[in-house]
N, C-alpha and C. Protein backbone atom coordinates (compact mmCIF):
# COMPACT_ATOMS: atom_id res chain seq x y z
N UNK A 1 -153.51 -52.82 62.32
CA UNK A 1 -152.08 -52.87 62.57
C UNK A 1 -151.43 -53.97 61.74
N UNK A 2 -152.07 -54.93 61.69
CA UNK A 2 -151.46 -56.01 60.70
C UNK A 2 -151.28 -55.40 59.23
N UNK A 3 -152.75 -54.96 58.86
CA UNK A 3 -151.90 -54.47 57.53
C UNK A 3 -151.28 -53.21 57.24
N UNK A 4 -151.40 -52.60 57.89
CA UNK A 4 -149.75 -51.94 58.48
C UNK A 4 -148.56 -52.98 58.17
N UNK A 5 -147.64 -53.26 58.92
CA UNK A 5 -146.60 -54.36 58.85
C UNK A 5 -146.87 -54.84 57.24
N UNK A 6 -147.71 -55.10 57.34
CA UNK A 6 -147.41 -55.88 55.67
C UNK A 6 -147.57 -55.63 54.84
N UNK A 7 -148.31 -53.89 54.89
CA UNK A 7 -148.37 -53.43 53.48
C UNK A 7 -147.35 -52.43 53.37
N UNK A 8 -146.77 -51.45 54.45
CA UNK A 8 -145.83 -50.70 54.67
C UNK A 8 -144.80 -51.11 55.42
N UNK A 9 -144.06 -52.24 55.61
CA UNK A 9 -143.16 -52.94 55.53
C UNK A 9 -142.84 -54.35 55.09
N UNK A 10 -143.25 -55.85 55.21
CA UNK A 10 -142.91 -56.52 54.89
C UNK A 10 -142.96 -56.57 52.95
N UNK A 11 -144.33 -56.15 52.48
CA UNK A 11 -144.35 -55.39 51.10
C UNK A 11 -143.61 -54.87 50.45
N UNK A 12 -142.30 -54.36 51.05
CA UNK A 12 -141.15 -52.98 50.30
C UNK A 12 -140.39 -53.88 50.61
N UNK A 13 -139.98 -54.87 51.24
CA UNK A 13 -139.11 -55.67 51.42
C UNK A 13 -138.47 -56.98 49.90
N UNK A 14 -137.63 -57.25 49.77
CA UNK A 14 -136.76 -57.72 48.31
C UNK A 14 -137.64 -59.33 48.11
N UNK A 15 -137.74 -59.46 47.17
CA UNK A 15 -137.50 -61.49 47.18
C UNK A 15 -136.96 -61.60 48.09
N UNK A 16 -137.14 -63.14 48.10
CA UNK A 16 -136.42 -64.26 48.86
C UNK A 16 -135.08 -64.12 48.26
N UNK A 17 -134.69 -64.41 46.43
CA UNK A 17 -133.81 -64.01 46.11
C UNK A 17 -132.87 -62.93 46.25
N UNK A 18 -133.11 -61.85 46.29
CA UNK A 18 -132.46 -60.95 46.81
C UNK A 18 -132.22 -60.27 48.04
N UNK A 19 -132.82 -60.83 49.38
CA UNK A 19 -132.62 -60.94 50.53
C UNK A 19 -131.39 -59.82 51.14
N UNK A 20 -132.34 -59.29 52.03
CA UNK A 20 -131.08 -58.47 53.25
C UNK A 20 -130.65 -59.16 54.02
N UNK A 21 -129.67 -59.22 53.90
CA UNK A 21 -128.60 -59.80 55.16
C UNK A 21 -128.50 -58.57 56.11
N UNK A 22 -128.00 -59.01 57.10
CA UNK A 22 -127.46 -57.74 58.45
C UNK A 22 -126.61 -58.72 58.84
N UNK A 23 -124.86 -58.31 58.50
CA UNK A 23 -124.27 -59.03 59.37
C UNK A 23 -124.49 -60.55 59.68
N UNK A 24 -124.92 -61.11 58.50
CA UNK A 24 -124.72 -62.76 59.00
C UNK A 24 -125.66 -63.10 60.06
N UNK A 25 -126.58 -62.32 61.00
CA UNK A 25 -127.00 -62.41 61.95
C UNK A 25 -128.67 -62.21 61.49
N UNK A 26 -129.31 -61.47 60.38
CA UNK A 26 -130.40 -61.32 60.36
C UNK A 26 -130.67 -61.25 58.78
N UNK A 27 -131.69 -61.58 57.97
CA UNK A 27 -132.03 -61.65 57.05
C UNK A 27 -133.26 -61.15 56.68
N UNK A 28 -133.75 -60.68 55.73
CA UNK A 28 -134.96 -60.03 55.42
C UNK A 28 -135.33 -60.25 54.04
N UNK A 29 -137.01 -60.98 53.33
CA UNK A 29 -137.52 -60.57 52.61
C UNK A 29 -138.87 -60.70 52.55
N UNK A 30 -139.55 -60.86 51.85
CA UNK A 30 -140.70 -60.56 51.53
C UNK A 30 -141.56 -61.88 51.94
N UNK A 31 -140.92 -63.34 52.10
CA UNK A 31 -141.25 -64.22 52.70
C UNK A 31 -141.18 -64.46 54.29
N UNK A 32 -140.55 -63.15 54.71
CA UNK A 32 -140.26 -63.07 56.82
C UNK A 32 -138.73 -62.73 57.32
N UNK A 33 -138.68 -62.61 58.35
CA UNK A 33 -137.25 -62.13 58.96
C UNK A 33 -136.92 -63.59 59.36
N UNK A 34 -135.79 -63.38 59.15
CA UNK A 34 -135.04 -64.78 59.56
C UNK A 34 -133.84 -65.04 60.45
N UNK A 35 -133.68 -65.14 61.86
CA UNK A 35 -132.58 -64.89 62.39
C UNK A 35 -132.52 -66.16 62.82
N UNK A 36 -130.68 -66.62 62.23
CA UNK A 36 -130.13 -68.13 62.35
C UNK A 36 -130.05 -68.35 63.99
N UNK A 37 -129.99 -69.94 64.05
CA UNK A 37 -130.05 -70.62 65.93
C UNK A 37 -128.61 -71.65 65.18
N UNK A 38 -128.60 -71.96 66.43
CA UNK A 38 -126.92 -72.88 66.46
C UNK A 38 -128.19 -73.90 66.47
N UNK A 39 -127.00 -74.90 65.72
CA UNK A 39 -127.54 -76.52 64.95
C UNK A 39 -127.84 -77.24 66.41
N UNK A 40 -128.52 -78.66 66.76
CA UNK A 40 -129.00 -78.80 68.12
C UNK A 40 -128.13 -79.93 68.62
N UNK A 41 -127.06 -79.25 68.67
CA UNK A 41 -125.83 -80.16 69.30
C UNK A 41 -125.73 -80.23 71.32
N UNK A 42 -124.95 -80.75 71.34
CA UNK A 42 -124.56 -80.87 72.87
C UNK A 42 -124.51 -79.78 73.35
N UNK A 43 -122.97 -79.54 72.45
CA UNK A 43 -122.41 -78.50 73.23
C UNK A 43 -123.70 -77.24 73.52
N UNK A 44 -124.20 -77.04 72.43
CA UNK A 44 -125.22 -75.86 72.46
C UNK A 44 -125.76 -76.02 74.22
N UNK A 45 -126.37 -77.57 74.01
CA UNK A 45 -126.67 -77.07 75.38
C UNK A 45 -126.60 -76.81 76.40
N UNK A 46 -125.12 -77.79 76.50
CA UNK A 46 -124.14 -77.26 77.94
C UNK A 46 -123.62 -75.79 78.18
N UNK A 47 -124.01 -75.18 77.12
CA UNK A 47 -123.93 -73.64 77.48
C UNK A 47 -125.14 -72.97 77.40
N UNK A 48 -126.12 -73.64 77.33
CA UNK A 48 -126.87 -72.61 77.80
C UNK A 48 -127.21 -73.15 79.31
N UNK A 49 -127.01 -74.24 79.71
CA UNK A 49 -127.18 -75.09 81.03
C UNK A 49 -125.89 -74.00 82.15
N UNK A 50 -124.94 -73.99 81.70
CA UNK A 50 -123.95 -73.06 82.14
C UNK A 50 -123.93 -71.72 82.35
N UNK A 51 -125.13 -71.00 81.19
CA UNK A 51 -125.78 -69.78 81.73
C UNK A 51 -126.55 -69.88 82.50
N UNK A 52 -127.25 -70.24 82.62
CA UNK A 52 -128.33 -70.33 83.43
C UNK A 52 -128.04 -70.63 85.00
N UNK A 53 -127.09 -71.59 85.07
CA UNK A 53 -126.51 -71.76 86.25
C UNK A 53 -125.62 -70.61 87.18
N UNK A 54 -125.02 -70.16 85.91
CA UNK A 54 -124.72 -68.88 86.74
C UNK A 54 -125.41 -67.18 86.71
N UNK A 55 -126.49 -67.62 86.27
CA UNK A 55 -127.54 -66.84 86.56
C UNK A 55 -128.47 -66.80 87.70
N UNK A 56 -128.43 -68.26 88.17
CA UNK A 56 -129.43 -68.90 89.30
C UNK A 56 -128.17 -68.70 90.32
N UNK A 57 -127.10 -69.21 90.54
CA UNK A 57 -126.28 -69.35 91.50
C UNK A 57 -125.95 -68.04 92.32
N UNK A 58 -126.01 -67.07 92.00
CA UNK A 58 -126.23 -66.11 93.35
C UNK A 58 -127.04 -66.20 93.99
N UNK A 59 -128.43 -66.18 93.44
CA UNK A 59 -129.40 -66.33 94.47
C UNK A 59 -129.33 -67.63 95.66
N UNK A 60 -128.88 -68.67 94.78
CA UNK A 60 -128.77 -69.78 95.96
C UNK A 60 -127.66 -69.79 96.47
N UNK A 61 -126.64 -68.80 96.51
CA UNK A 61 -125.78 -69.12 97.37
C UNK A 61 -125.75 -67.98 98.25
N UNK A 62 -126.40 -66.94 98.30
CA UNK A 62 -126.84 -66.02 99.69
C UNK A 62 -126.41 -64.92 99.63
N UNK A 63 -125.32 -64.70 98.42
CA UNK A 63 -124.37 -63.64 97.98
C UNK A 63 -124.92 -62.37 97.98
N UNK A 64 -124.69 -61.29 99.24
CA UNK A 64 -124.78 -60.01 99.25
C UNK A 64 -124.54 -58.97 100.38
N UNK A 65 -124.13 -58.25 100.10
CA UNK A 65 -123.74 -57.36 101.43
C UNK A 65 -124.41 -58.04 102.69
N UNK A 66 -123.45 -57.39 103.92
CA UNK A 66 -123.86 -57.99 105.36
C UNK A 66 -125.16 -57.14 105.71
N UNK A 67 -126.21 -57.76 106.27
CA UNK A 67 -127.22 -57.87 106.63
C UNK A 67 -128.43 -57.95 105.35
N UNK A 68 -128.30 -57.85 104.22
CA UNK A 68 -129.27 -57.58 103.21
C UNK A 68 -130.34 -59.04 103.96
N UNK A 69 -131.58 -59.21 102.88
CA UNK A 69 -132.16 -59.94 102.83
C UNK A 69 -131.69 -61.24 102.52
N UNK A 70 -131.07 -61.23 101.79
CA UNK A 70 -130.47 -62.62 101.02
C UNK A 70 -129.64 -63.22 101.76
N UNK A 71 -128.73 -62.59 102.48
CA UNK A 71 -127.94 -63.56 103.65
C UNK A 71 -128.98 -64.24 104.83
N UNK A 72 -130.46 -63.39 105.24
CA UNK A 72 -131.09 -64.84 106.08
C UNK A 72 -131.72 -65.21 105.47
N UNK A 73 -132.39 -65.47 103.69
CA UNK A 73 -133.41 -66.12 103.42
C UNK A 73 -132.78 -65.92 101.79
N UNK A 74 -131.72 -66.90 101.51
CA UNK A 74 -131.72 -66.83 100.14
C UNK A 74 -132.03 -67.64 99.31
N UNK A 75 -133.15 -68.35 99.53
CA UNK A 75 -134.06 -69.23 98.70
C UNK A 75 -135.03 -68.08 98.17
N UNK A 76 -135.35 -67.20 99.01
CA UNK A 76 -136.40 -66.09 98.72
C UNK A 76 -136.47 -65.79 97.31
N UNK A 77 -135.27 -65.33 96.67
CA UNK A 77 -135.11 -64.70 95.50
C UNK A 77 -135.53 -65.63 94.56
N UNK A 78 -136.06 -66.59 94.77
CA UNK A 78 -136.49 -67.82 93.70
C UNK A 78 -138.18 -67.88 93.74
N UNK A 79 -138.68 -66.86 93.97
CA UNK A 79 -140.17 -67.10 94.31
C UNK A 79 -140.36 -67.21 92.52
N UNK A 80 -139.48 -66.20 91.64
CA UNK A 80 -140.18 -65.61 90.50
C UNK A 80 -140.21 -67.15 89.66
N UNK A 81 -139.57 -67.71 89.90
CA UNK A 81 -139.69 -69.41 89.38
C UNK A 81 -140.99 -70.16 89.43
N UNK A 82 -141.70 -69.68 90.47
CA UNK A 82 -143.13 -70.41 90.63
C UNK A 82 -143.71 -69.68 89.69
């Protein structure tokens, strides 16, 4: 399977010099795929701290129809964390 990938695709793929772009978002050549990350600033991480928080925050706050599980035990939904 490996040389698969690299002889029938990464192989047909351009130089480094002449590189596929996709949209600013992905790059391609013959040296690997390359998809850009935001520079390692603050802000970067107060948003991903901010996703995450409101990703976690239903579960800890009990949020769901009357009688479900989660209104008497909504720590429960946090097992997948261990």
């Amino acid at each position: 399977q490996l040389f698969f990938w690299y002889f029938a695709v990464f192989f047909q793929l351009p130089r480094p010099q002449d590189q596929i772009e996709v949209d600013n978002l992905l790059y391609m050549s013959k040296s690997g795929v390359v998809i850009p990350w935001p520079q390692n600033q603050t802000s970067v991480w107060l948003w991903l701290l901010v996703l995450a928080l409101m990703a976690i925050a239903p579960s800890l706050s009990g949020a769901g129809a009357p009688g479900e599980l989660w209104n008497r035990q909504p720590l429960a939904n946090l097992s997948w964390l261990l």
